[in-house]
Protein backbone atom coordinates (compact mmCIF):
# COMPACT_ATOMS: atom_id res chain seq x y z
CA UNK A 1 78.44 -6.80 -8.20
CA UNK A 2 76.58 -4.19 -10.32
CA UNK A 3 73.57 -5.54 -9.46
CA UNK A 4 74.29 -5.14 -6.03
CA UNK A 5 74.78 -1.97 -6.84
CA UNK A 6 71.20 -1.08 -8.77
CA UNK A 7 69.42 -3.49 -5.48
CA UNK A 8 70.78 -1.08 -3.28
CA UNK A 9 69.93 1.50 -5.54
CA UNK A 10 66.39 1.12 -5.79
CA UNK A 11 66.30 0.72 -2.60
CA UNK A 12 67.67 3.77 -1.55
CA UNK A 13 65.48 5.47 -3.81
CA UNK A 14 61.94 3.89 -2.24
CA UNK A 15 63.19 4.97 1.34
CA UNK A 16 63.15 8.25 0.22
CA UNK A 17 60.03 9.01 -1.38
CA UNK A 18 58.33 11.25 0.82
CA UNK A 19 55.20 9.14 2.13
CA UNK A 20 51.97 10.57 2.92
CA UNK A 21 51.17 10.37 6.60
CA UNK A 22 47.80 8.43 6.87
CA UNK A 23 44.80 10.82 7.43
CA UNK A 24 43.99 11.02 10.58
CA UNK A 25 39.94 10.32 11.72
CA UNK A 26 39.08 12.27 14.69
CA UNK A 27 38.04 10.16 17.49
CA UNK A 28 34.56 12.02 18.16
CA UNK A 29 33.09 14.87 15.41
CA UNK A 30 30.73 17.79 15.80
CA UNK A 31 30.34 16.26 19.38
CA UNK A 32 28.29 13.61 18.70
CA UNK A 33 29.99 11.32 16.25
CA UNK A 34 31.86 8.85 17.47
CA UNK A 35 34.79 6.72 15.58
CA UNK A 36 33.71 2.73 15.16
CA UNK A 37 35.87 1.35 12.54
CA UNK A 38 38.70 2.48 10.06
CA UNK A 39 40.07 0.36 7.09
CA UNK A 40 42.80 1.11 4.66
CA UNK A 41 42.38 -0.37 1.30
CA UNK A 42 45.09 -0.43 -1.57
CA UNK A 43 44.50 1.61 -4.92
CA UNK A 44 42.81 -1.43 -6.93
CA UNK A 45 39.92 -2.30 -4.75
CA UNK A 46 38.89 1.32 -5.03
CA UNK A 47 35.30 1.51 -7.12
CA UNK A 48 36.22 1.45 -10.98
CA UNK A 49 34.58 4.86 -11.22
CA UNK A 50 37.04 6.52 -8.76
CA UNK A 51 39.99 4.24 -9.72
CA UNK A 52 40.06 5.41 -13.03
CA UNK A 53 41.49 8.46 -11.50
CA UNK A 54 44.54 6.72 -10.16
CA UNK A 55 44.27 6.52 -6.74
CA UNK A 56 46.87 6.56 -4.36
CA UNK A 57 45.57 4.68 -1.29
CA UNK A 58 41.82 4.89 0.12
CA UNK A 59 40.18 4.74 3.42
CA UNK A 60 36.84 4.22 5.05
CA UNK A 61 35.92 4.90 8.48
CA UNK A 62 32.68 4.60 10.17
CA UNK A 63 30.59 6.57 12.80
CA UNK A 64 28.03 6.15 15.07
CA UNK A 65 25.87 9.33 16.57
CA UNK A 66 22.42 10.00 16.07
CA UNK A 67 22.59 7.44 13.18
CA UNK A 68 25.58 6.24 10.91
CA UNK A 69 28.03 7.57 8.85
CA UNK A 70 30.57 6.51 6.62
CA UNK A 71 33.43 8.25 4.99
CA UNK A 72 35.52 7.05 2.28
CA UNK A 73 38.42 9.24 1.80
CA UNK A 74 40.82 8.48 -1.71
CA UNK A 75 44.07 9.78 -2.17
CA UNK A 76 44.91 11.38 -5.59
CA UNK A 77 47.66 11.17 -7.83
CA UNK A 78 47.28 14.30 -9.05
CA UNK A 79 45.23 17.58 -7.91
CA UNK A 80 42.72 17.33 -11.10
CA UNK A 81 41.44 14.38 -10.10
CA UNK A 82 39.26 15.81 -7.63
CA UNK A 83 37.28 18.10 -10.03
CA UNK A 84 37.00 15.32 -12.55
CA UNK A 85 35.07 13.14 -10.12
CA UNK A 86 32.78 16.12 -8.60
CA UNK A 87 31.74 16.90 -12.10
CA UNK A 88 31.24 13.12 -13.11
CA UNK A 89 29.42 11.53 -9.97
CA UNK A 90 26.14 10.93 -9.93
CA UNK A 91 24.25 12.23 -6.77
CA UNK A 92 23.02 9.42 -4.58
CA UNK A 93 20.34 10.19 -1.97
CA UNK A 94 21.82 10.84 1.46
CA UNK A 95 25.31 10.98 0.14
CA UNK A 96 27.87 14.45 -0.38
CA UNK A 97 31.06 14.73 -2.01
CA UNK A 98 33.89 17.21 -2.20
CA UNK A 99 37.46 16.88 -2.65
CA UNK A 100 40.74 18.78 -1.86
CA UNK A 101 44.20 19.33 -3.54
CA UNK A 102 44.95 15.72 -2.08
CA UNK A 103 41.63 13.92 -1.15
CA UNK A 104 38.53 12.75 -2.84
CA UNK A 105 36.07 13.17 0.20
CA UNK A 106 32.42 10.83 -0.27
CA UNK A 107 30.20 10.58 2.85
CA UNK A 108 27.44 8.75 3.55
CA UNK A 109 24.93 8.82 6.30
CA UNK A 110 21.45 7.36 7.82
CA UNK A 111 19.86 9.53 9.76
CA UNK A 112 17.11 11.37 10.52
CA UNK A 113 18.98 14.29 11.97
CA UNK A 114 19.75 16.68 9.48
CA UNK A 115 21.60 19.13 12.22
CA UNK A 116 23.80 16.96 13.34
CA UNK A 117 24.64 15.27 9.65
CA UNK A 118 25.44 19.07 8.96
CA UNK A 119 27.87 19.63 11.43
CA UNK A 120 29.64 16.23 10.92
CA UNK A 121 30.30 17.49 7.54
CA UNK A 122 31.05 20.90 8.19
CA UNK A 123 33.33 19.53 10.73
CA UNK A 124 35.13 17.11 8.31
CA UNK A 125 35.58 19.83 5.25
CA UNK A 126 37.20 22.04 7.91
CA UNK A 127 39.70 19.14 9.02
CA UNK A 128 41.06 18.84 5.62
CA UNK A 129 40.61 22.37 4.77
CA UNK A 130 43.27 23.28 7.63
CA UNK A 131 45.22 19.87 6.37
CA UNK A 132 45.35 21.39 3.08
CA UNK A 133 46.43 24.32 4.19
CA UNK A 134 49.52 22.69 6.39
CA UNK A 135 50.74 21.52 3.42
């Protein structure tokens, strides 16, 4: 019976850990960039570089416009994270990072439209700005 008991428990306990609501990837950004694909990956497929950090969750979403773009947002375990991984990546050509309280933000585009790769990032650092801010 005691194990019963525990079971139930545990169970009890997993129900009500408060889970993150899944980020949400805006249909159409900046006006031109439109929403293709999304994919939601568990923590240990994450790149060893980013995983080290303990990630959460991750996901990747890709957009067409005047070219394509691709997003990979990570949860973090803790707020730190973020600044580790700023300070330790390694700039890649046509690739920006940043990351919030919650999110490690990498973006990735090909394009020949500077403009409107601007404003699809301004765009996205706003979104999670204001999510941040909701919190």
């Amino acid at each position: 019976m005691k194990w019963r008991s525990w079971i139930f428990s545990v169970l009890l306990l997993a129900a009500c850990q408060r889970k993150a609501p899944l980020p949400v990837f805006a249909p159409t950004v900046a006006d031109t960039w439109h929403l293709r694909m999304t994919q939601t990956f568990p923590p240990g497929s994450a790149p060893e570089f980013i995983g080290k950090q303990r990630v959460r969750t991750w996901w990747r979403a890709s957009y067409e416009g005047p070219g394509s773009m691709t997003v990979e947002l990570y949860e973090l375990a803790a707020p730190a994270a973020g600044l580790d991984l700023v300070q330790r990546w390694r700039p890649v050509a046509d690739t920006v990072v940043w990351y919030t309280a919650r999110y490690f933000v990498v973006v990735k585009w090909q394009s020949p439209d500077r403009s409107a790769v601007g404003a699809f990032i301004r765009a996205l650092q706003k979104q999670f700005a204001e999510e941040k801010e909701d919190k």
